[in-house]
N, C-alpha and C. Protein backbone atom coordinates (compact mmCIF):
# COMPACT_ATOMS: atom_id res chain seq x y z
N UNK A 1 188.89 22.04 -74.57
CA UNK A 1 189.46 22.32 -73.27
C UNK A 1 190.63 23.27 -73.40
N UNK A 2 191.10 23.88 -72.20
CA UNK A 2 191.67 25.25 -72.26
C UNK A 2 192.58 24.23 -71.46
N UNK A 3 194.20 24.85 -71.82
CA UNK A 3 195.19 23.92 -71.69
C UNK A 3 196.49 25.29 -70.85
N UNK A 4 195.59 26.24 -70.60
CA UNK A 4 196.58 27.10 -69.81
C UNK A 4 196.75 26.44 -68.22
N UNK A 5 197.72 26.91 -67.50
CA UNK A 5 197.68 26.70 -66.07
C UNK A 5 198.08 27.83 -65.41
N UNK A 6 197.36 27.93 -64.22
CA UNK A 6 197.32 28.93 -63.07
C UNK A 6 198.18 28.51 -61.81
N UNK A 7 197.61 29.48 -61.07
CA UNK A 7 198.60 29.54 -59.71
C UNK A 7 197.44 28.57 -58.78
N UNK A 8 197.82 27.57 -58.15
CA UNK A 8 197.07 26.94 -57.53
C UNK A 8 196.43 27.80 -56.01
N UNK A 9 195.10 27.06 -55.90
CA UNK A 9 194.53 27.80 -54.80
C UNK A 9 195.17 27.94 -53.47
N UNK A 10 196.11 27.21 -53.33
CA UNK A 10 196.81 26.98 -51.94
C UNK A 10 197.98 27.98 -52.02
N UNK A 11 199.09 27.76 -53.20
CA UNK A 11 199.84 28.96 -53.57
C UNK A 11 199.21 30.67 -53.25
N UNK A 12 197.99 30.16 -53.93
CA UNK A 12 197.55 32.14 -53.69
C UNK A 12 197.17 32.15 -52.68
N UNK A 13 196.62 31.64 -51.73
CA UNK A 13 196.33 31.47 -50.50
C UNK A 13 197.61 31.86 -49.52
N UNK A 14 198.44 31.32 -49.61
CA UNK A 14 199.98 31.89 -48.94
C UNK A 14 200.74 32.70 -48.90
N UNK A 15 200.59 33.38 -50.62
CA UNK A 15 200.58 34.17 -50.75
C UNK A 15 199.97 35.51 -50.38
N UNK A 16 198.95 35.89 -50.06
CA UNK A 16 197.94 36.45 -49.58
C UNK A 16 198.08 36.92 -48.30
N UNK A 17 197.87 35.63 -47.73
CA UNK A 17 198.41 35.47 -46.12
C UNK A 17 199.95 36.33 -46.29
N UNK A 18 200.80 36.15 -46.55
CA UNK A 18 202.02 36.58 -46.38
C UNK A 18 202.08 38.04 -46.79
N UNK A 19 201.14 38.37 -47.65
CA UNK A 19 201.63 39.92 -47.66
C UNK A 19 200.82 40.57 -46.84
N UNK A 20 200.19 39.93 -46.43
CA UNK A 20 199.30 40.63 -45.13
C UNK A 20 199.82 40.86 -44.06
N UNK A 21 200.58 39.87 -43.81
CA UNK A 21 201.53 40.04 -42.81
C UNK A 21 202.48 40.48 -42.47
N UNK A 22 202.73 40.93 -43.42
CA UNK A 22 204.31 42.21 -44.16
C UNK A 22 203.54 43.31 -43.86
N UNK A 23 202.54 43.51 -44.57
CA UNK A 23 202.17 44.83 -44.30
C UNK A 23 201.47 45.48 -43.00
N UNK A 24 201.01 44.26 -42.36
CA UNK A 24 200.80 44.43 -41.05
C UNK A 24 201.42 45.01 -40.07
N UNK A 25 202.89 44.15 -40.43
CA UNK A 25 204.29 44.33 -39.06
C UNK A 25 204.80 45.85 -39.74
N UNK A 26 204.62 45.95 -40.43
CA UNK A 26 204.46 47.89 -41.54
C UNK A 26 204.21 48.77 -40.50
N UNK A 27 202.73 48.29 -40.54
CA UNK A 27 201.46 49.53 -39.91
C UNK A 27 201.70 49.62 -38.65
N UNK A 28 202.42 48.10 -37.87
CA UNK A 28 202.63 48.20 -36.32
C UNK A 28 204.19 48.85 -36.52
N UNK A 29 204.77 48.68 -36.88
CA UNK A 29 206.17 49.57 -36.52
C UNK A 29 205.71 50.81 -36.62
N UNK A 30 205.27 51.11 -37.99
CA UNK A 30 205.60 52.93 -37.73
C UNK A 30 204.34 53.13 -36.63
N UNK A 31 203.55 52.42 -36.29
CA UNK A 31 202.32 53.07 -35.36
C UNK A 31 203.31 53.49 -34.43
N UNK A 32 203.69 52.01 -33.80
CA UNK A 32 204.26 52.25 -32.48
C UNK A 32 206.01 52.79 -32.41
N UNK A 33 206.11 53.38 -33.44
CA UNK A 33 207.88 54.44 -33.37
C UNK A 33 206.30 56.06 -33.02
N UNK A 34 205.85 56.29 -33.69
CA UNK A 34 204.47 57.22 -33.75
C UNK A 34 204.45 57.48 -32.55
N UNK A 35 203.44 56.27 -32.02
CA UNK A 35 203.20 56.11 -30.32
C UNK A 35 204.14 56.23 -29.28
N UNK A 36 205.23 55.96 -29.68
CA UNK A 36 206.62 55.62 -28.62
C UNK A 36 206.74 57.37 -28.54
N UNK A 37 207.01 58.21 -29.69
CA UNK A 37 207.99 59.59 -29.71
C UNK A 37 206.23 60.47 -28.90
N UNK A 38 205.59 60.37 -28.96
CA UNK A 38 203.63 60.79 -28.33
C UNK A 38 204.44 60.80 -27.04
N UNK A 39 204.82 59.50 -26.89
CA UNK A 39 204.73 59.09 -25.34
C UNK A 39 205.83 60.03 -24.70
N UNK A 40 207.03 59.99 -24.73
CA UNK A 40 208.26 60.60 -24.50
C UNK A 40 208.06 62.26 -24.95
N UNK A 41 207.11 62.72 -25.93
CA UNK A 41 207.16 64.25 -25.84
C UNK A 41 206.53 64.69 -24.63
N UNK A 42 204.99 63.66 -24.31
CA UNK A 42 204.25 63.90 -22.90
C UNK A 42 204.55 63.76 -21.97
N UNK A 43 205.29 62.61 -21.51
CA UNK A 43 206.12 62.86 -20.37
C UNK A 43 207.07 63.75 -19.95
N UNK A 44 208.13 64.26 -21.19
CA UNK A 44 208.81 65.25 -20.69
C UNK A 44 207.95 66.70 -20.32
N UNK A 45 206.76 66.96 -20.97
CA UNK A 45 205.82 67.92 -21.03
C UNK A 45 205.26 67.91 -19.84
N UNK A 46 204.63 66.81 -19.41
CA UNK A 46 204.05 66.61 -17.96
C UNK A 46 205.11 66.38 -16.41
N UNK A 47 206.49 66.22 -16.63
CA UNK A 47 207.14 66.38 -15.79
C UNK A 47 207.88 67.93 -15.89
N UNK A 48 207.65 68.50 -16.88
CA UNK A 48 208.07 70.05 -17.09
C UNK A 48 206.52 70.91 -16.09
N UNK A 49 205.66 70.22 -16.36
CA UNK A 49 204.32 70.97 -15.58
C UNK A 49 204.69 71.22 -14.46
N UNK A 50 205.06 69.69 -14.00
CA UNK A 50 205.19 69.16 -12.55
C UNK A 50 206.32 70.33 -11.80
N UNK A 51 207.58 70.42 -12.21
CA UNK A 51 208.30 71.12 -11.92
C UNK A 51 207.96 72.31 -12.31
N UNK A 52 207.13 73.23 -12.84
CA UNK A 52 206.98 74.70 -13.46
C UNK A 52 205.81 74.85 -11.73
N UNK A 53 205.11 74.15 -11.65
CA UNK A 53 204.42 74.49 -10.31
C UNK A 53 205.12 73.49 -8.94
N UNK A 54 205.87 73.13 -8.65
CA UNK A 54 206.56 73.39 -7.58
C UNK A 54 208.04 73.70 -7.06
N UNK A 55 208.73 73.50 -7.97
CA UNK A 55 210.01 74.22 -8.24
C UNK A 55 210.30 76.29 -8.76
N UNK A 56 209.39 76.05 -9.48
CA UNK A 56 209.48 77.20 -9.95
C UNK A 56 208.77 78.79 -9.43
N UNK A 57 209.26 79.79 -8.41
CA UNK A 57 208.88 80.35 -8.12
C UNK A 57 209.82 81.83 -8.10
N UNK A 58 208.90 82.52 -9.21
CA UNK A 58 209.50 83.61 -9.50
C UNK A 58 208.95 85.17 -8.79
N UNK A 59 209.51 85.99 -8.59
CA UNK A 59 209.03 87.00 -7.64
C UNK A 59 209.36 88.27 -8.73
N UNK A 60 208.42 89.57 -8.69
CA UNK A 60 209.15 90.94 -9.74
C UNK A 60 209.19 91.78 -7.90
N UNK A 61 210.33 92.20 -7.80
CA UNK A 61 210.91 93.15 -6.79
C UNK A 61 210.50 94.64 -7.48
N UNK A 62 211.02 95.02 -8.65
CA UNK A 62 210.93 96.29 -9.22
C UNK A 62 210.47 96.06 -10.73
N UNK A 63 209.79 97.26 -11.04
CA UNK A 63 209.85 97.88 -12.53
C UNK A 63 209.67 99.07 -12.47
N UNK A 64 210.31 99.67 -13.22
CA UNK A 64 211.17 101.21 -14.10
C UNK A 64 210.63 101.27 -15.23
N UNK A 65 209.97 101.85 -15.82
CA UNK A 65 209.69 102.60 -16.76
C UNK A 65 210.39 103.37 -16.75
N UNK A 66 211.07 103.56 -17.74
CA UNK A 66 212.24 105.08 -17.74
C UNK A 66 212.08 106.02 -18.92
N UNK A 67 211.62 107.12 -18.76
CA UNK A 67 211.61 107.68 -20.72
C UNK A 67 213.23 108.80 -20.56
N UNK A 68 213.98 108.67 -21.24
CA UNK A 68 215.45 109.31 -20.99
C UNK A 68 214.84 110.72 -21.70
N UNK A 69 215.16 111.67 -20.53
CA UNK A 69 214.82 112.86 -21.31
C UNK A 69 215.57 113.62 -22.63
N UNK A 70 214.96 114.55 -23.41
CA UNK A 70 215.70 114.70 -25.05
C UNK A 70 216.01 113.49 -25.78
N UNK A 71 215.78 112.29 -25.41
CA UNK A 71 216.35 111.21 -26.29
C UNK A 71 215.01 110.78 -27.25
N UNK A 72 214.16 110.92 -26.26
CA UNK A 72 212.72 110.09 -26.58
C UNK A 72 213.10 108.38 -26.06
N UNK A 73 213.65 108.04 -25.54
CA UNK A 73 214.09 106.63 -25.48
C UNK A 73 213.36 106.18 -24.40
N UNK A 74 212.94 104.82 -24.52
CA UNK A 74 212.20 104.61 -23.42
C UNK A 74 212.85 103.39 -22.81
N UNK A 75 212.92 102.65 -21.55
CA UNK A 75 213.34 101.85 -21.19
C UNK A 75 213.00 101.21 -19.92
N UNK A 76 212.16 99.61 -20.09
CA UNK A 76 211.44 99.08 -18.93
C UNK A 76 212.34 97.89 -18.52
N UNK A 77 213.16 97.91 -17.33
CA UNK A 77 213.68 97.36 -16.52
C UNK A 77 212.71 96.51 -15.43
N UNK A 78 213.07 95.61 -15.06
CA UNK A 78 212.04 94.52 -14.32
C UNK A 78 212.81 93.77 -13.87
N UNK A 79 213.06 93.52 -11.58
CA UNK A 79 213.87 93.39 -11.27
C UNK A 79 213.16 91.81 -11.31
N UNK A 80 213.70 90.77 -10.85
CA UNK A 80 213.00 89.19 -10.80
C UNK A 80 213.82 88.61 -9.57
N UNK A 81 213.36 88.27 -8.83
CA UNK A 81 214.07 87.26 -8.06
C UNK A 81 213.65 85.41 -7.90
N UNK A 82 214.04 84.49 -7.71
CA UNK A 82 213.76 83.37 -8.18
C UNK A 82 213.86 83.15 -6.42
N UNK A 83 212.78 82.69 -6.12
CA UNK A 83 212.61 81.70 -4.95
C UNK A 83 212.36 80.11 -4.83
N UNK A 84 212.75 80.05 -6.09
CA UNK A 84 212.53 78.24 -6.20
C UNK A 84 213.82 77.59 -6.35
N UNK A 85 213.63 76.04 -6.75
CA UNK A 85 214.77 75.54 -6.98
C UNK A 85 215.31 75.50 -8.32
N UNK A 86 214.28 75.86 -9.20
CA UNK A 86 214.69 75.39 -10.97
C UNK A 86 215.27 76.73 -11.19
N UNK A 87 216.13 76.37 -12.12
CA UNK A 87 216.60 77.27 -13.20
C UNK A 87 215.84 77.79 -14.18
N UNK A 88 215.65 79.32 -13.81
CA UNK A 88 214.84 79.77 -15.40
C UNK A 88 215.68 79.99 -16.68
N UNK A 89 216.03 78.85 -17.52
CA UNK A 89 216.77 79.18 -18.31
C UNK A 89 216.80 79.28 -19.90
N UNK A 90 215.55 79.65 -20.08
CA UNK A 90 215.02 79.67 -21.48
C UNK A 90 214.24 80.97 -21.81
N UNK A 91 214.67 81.59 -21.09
CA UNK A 91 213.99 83.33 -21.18
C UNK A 91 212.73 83.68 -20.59
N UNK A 92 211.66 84.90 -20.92
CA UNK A 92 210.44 85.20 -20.06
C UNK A 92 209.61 85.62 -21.18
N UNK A 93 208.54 85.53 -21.11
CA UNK A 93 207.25 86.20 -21.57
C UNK A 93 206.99 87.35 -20.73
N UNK A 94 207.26 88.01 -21.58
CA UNK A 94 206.48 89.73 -20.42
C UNK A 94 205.54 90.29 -21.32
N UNK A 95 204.55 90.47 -20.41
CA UNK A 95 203.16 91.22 -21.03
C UNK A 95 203.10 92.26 -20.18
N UNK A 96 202.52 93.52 -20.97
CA UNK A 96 201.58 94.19 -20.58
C UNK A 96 200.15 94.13 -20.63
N UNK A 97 199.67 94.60 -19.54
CA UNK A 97 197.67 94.55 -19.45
C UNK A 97 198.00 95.86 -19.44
N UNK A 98 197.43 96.62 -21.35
CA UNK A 98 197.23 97.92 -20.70
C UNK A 98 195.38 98.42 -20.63
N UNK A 99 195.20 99.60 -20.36
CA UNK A 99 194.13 100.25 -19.52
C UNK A 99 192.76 100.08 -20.47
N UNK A 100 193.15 99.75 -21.89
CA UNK A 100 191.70 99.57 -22.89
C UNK A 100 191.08 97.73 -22.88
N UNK A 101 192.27 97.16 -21.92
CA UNK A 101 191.79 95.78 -21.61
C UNK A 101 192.81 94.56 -22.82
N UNK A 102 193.44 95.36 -23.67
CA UNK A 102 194.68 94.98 -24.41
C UNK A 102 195.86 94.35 -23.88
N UNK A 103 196.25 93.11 -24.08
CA UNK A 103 197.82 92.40 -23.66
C UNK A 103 198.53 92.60 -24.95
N UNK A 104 199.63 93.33 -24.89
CA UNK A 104 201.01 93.05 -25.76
C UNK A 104 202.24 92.29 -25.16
N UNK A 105 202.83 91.71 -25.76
CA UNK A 105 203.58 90.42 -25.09
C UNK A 105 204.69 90.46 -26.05
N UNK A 106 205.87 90.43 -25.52
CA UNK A 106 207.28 89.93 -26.03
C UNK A 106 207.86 89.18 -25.34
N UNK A 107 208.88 88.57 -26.16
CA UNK A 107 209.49 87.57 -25.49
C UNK A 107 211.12 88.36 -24.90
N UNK A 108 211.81 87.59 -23.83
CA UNK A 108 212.88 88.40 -23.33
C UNK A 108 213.88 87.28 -23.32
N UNK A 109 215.29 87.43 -23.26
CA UNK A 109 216.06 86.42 -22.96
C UNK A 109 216.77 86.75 -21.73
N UNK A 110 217.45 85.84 -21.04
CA UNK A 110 217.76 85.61 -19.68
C UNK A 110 217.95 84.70 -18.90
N UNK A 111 218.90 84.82 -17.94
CA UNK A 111 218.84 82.97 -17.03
C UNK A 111 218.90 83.52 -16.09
N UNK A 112 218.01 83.04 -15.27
CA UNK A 112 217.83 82.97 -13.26
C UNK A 112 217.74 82.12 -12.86
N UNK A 113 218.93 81.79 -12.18
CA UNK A 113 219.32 80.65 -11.47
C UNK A 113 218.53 80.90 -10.43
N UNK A 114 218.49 79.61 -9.65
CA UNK A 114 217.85 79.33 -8.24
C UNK A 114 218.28 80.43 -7.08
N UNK A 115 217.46 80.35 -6.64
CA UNK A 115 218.11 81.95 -5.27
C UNK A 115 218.72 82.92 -5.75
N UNK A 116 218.74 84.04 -7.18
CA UNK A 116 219.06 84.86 -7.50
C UNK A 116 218.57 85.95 -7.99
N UNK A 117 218.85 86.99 -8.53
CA UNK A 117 218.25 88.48 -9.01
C UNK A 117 218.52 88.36 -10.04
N UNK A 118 217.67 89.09 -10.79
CA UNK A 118 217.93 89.66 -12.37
C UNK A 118 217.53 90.91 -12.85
N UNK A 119 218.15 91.50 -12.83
CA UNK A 119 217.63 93.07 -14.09
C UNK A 119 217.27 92.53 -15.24
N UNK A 120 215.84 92.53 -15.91
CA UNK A 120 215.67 92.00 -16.88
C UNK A 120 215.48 93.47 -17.69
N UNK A 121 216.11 93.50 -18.89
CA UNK A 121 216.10 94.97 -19.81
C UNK A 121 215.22 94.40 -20.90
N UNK A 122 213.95 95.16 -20.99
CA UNK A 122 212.83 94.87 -21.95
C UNK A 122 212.81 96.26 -22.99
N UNK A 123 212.89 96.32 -24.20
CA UNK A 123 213.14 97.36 -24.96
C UNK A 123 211.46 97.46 -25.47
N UNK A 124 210.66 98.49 -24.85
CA UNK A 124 209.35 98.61 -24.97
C UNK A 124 209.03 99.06 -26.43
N UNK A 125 210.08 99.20 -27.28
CA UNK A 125 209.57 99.17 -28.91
C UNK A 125 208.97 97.97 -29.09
N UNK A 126 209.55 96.79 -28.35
CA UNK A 126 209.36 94.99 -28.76
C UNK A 126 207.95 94.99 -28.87
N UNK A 127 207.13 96.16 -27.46
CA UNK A 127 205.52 95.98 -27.32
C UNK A 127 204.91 97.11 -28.61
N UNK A 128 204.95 97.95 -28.75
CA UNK A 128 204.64 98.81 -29.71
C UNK A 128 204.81 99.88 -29.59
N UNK A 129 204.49 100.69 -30.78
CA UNK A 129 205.39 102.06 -30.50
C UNK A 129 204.48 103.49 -29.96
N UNK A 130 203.41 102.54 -29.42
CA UNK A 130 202.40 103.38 -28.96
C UNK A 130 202.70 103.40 -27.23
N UNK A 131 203.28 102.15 -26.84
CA UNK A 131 204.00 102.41 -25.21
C UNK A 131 204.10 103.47 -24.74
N UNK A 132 203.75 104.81 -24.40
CA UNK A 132 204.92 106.01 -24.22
C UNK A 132 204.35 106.40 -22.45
N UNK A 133 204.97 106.67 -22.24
CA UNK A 133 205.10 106.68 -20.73
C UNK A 133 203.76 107.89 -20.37
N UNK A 134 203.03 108.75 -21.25
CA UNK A 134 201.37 108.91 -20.80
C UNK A 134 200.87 108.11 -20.84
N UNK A 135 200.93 107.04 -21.79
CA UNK A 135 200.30 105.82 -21.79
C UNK A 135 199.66 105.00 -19.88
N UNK A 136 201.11 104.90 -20.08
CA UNK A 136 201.49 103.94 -18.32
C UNK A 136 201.09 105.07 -17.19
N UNK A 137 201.16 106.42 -17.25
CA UNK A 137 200.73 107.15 -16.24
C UNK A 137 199.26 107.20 -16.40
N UNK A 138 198.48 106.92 -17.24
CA UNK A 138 197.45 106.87 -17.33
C UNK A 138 196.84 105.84 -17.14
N UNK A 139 197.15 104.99 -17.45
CA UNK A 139 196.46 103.93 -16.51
C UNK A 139 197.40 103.71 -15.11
N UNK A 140 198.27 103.80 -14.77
CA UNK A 140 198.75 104.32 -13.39
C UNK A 140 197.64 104.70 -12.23
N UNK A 141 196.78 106.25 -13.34
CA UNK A 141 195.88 106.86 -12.57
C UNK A 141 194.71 106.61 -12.71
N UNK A 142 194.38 105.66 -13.88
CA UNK A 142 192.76 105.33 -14.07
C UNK A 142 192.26 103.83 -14.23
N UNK A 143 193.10 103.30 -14.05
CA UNK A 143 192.76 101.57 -14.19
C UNK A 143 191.68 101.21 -13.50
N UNK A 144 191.21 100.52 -13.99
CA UNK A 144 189.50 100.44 -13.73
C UNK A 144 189.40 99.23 -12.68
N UNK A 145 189.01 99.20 -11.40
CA UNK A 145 188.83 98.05 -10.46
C UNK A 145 188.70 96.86 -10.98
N UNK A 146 187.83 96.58 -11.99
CA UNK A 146 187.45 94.91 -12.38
C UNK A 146 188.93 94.63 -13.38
N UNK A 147 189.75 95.47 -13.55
CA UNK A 147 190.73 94.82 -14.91
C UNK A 147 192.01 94.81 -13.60
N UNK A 148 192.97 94.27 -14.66
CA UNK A 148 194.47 94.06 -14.14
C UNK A 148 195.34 94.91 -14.98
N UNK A 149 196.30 96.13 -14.50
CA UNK A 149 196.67 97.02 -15.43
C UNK A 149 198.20 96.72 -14.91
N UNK A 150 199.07 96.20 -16.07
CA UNK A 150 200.53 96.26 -15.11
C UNK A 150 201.58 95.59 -16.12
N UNK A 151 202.27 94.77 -15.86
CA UNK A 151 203.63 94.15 -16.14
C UNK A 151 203.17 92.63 -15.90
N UNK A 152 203.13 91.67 -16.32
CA UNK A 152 203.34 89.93 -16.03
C UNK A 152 204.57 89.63 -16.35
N UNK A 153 205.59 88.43 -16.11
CA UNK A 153 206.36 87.95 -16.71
C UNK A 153 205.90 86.23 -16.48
N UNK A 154 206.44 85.65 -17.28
CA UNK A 154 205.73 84.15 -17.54
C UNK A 154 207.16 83.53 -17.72
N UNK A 155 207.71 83.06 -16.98
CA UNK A 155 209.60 82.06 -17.39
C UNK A 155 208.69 80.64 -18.08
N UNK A 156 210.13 80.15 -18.72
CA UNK A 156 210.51 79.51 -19.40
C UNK A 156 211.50 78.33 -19.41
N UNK A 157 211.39 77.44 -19.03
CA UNK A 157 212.49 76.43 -18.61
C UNK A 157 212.54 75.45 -19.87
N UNK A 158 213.91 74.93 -19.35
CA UNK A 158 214.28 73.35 -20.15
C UNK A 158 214.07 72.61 -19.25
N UNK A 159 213.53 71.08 -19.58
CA UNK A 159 213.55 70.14 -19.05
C UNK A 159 214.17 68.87 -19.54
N UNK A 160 214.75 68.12 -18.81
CA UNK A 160 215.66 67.13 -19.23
C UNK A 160 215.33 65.56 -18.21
N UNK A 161 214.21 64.33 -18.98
CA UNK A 161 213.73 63.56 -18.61
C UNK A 161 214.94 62.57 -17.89
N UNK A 162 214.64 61.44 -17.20
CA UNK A 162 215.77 60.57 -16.63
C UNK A 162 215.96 59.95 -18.08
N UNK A 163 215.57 59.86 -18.90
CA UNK A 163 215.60 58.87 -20.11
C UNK A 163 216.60 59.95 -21.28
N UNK A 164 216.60 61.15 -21.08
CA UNK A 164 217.02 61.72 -21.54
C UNK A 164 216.67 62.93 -22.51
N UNK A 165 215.38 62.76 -22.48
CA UNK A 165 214.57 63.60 -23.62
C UNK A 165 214.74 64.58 -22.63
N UNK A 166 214.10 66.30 -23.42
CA UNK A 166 214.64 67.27 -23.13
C UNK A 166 212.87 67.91 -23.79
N UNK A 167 213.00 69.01 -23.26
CA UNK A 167 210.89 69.57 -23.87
C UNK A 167 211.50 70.97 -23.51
N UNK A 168 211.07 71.95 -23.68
CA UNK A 168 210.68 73.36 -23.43
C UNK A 168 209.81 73.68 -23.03
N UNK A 169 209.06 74.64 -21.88
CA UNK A 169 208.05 74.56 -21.42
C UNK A 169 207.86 76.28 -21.06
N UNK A 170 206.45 76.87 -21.31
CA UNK A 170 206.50 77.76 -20.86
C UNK A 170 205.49 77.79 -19.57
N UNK A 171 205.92 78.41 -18.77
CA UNK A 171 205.33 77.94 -16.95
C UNK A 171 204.57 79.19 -16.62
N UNK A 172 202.95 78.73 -17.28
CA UNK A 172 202.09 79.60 -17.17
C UNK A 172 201.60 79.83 -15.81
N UNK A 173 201.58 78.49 -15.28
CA UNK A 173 200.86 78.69 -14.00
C UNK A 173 201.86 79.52 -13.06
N UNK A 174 203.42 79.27 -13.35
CA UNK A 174 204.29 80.32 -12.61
C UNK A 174 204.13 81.71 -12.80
N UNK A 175 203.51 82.47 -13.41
CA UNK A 175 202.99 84.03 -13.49
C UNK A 175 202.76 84.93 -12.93
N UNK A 176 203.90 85.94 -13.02
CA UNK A 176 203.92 86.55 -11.92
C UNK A 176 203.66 88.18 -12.10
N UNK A 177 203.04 88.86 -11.36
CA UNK A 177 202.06 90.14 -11.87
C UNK A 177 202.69 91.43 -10.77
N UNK A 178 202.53 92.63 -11.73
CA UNK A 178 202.83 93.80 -10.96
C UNK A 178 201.81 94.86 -11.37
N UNK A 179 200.94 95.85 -10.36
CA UNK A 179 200.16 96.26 -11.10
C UNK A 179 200.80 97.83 -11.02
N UNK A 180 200.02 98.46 -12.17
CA UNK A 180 200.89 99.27 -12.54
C UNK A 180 200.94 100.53 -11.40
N UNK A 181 200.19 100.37 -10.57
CA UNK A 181 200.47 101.42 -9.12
C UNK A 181 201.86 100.94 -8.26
N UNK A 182 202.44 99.96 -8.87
CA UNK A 182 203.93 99.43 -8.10
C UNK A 182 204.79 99.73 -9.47
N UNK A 183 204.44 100.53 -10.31
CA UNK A 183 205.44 100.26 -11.53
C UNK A 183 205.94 101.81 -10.78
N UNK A 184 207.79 102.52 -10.82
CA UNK A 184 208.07 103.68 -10.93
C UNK A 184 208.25 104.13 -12.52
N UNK A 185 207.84 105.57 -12.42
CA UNK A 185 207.74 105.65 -13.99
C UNK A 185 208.77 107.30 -13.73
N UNK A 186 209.41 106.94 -14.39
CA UNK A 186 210.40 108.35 -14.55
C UNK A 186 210.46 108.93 -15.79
């Protein structure tokens, strides 16, 4: 007879049980810290929606194309007025649709408050260095009926939940278009 001794069946049994249960209350904490920060990015995201389509209403009054003569310098000005209640205060997306069916897009910085104007100064190197003001007179004069040839700007807000969380949002559905027969090009 073998005269060693073991861990009794009830001991490992409790054992067992118990680390199961450690590692359990493990898998549920970090799930639900996981699940909790999910929850609070979407809500601030979905109350940033909420407000990007009915608060947020942005208008373009003007755009200037300007090429400064002898300089070669070019310079696209884009007036904005805000008819909503939110603050655009996280800058704009401005695209061009130009005439081969191509979007180039930079980003701009800027704040437009509620009921106000903005000169927004877009340095058209940001789009490429092919921009040059035949470019824009040309599709000016040939933009093809089925396309959109022009200027968009797309704002950008902060949002700040009652709980306190805070999201960035860019407010696509707020998008606002100029086609390039309203652009002045000097």
């Amino acid at each position: 007879m073998l005269s060693k001794k073991g861990i009794s069946p009830l001991i490992a049994t409790v054992l067992l049980i118990g680390f199961t249960i450690v590692l359990a209350a493990l898998v549920i904490r970090w799930g639900s810290e996981l699940f909790s920060s999910q929850i609070k990015t979407q809500t601030c995201d979905n109350e940033a929606t909420i407000i990007c389509t009915s608060d947020v209403d942005l208008g373009i009054s003007t755009v200037v194309f300007d090429n400064i003569p002898d300089t070669g310098d070019e310079k696209l000005q884009i007036g904005l007025v805000s008819n909503g209640k939110q603050n655009i205060d996280k800058g704009f997306i401005v695209r061009i649709h130009k005439i081969d069916g191509t979007v180039i897009a930079a980003e701009s910085t800027g704040i437009l408050n509620q009921y106000e104007t903005l000169t927004l100064q877009v340095d058209p190197t940001d789009f490429e260095p092919d921009l040059l003001l035949a470019d824009a007179q040309d599709a000016k004069d040939n933009c093809p009926t089925d396309k959109f040839c022009g200027i968009s700007v797309i704002p950008k807000i902060k949002h700040t939940t009652d709980k306190g969380d805070s999201c960035d949002v860019t407010c696509g559905q707020s998008e606002k278009r100029s086609a390039i027969t309203s652009i002045v090009l000097t």
